[in-house]
C-alpha atoms as a PDB file:
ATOM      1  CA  UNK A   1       4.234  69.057  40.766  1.00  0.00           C
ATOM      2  CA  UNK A   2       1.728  71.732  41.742  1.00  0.00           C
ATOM      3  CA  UNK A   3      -1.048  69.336  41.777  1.00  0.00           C
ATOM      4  CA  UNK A   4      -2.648  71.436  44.968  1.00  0.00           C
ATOM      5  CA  UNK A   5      -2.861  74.373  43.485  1.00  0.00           C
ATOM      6  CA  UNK A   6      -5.987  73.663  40.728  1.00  0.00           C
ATOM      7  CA  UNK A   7      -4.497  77.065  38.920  1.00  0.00           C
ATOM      8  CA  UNK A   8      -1.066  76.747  38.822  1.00  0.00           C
ATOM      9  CA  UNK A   9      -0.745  76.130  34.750  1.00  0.00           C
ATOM     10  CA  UNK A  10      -3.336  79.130  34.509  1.00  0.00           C
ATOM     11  CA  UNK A  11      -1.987  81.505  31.941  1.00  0.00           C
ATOM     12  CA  UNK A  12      -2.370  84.946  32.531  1.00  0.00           C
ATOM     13  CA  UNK A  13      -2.763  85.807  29.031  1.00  0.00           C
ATOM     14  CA  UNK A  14      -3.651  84.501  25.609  1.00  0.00           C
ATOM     15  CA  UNK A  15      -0.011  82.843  24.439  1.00  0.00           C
ATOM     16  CA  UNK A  16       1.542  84.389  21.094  1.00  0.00           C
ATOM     17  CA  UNK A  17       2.102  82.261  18.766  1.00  0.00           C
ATOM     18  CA  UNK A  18       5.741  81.235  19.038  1.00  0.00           C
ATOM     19  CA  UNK A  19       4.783  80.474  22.614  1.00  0.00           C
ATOM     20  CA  UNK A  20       2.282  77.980  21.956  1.00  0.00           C
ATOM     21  CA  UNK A  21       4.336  76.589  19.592  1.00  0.00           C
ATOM     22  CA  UNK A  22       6.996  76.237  22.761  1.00  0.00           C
ATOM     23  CA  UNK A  23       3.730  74.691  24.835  1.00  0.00           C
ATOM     24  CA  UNK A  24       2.938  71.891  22.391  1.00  0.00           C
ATOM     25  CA  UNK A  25       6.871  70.624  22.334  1.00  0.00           C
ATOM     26  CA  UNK A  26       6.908  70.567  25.893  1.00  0.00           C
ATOM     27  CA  UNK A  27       3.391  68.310  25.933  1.00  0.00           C
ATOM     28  CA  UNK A  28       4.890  66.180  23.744  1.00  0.00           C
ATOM     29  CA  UNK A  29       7.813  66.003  26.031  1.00  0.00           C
ATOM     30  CA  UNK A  30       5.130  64.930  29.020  1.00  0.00           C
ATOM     31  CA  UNK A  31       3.998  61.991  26.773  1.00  0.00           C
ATOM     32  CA  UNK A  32       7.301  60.769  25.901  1.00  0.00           C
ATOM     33  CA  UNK A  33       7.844  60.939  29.847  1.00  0.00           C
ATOM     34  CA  UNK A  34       4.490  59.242  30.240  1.00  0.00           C
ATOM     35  CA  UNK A  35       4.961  56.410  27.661  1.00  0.00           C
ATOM     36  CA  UNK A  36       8.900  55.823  29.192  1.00  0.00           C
ATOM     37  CA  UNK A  37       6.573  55.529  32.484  1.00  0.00           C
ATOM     38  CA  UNK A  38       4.142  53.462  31.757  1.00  0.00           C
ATOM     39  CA  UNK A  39       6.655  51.110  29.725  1.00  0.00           C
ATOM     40  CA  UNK A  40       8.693  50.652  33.164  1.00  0.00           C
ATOM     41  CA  UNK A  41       5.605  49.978  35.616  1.00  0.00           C
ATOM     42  CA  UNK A  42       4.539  47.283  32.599  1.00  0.00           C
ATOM     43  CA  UNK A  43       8.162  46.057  32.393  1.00  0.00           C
ATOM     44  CA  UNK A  44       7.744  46.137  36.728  1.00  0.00           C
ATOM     45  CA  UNK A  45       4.908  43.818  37.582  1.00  0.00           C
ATOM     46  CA  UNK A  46       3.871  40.019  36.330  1.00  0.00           C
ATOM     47  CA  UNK A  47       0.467  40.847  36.572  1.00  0.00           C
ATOM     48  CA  UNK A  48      -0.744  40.447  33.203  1.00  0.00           C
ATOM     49  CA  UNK A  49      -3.976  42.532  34.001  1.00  0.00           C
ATOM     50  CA  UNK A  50      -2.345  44.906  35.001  1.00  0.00           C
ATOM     51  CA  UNK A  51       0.199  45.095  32.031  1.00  0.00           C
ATOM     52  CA  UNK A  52      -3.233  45.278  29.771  1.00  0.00           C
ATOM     53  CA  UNK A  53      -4.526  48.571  30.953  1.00  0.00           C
ATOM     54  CA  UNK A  54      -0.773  49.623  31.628  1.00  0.00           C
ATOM     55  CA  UNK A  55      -0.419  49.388  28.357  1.00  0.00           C
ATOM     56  CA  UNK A  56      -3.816  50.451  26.688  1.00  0.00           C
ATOM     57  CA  UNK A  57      -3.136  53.612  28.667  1.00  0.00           C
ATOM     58  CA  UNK A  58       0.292  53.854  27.287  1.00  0.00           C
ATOM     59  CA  UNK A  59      -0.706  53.772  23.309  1.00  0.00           C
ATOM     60  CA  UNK A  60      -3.291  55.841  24.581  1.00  0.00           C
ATOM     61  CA  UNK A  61      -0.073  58.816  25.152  1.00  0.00           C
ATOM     62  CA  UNK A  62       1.221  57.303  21.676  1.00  0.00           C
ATOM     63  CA  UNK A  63      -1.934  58.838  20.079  1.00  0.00           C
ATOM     64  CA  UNK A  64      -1.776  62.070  21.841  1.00  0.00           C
ATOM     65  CA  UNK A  65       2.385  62.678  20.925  1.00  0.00           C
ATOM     66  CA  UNK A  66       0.903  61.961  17.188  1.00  0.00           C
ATOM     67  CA  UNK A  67      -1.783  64.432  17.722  1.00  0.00           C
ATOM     68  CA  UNK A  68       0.337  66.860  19.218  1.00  0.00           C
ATOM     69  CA  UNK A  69       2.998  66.279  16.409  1.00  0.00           C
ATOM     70  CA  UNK A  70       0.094  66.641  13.581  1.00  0.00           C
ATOM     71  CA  UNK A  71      -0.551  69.775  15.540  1.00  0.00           C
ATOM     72  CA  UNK A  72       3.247  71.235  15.619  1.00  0.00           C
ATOM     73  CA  UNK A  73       3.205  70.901  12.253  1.00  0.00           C
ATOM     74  CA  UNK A  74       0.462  72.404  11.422  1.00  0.00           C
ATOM     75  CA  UNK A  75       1.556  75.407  13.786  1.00  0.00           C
ATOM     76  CA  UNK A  76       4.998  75.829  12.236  1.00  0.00           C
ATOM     77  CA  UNK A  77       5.245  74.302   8.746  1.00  0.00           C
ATOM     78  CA  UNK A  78       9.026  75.319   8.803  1.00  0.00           C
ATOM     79  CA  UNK A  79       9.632  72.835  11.100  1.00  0.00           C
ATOM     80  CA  UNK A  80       7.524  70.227   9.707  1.00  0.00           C
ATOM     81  CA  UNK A  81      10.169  70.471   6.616  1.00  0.00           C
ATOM     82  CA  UNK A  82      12.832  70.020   9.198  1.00  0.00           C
ATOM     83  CA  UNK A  83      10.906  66.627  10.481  1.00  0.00           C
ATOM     84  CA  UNK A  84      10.630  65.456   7.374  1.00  0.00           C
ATOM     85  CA  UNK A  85      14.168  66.060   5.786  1.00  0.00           C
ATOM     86  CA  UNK A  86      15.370  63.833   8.973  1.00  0.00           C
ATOM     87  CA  UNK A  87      12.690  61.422   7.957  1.00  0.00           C
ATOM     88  CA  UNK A  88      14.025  61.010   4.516  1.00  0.00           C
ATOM     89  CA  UNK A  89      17.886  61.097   5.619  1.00  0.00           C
ATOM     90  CA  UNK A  90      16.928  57.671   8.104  1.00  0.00           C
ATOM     91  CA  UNK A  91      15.295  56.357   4.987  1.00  0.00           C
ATOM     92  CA  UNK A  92      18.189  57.099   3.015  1.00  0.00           C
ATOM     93  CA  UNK A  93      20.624  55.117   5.422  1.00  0.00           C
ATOM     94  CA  UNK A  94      18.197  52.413   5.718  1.00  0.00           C
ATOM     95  CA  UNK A  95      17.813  51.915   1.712  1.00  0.00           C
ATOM     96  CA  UNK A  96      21.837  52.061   2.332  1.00  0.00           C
ATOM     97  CA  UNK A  97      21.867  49.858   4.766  1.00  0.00           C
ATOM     98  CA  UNK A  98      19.478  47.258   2.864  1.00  0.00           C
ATOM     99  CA  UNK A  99      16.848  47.817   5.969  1.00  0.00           C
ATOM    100  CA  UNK A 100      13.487  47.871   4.710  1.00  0.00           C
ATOM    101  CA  UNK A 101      11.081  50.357   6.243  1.00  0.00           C
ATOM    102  CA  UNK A 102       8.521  49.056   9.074  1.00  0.00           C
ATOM    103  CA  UNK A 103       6.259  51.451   7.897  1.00  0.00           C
ATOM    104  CA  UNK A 104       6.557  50.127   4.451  1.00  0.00           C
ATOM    105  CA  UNK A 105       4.633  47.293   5.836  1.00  0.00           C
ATOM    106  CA  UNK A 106       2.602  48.813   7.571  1.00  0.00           C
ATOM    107  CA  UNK A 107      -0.271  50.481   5.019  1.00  0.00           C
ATOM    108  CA  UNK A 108      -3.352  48.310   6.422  1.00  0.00           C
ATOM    109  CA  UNK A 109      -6.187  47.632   3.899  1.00  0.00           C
ATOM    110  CA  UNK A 110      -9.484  46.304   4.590  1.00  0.00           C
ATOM    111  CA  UNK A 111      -8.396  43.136   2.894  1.00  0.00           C
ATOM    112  CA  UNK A 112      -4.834  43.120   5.210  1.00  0.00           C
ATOM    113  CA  UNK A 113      -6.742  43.766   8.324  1.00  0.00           C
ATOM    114  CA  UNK A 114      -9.468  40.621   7.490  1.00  0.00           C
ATOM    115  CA  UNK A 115      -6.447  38.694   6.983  1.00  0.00           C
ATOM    116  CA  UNK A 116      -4.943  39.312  10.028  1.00  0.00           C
END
């Protein structure tokens, strides 16, 4: 970590495109590594307080990979085909499988989320 050094992730120079493309995967990378994190220090303690903002601060880095995914996408929509023909192929083995898709479930309406 270069955490002294306030300009250490400074870039020199405006990043081509291709490069910033390289930049985003490697910030999702640091919220995956943040949300593994976070998971073990909740998984670590019995302090249920603690496991609350542990965890608030976690899905917080959930949000931000989704962001930065939206993002990636948006920045290289050949690879956003490539996402989504691995998306279908796990939805393919599931329907296979006879697994039905959390996310299936998971379309909240008003009327689900007054229910809930």
């Amino acid at each position: 970590m270069a955490f002294g050094n306030p300009f250490a992730a400074n870039v020199e120079r405006k990043l081509t495109k291709e490069e910033l493309i390289q930049a985003i995967r490697l910030d999702i990378a640091g919220e995956l590594e943040a949300i593994y994190l976070y998971d073990a220090h909740i998984q670590a303690t019995d302090d249920e307080f603690t496991k609350k903002v542990l965890a608030d601060i976690r899905d917080e880095e959930r949000a931000h990979v989704g962001e930065l995914m939206t993002l990636l996408r948006h920045l290289d929509p050949t690879e956003a085909a490539h996402f989504e023909e691995g998306v279908q192929e796990v939805k393919e083995m599931m329907e296979e499988s006879g697994i039905r898709s959390n996310s299936e479930n998971s379309q909240s309406t008003v009327g689900s989320l007054l229910k809930e």
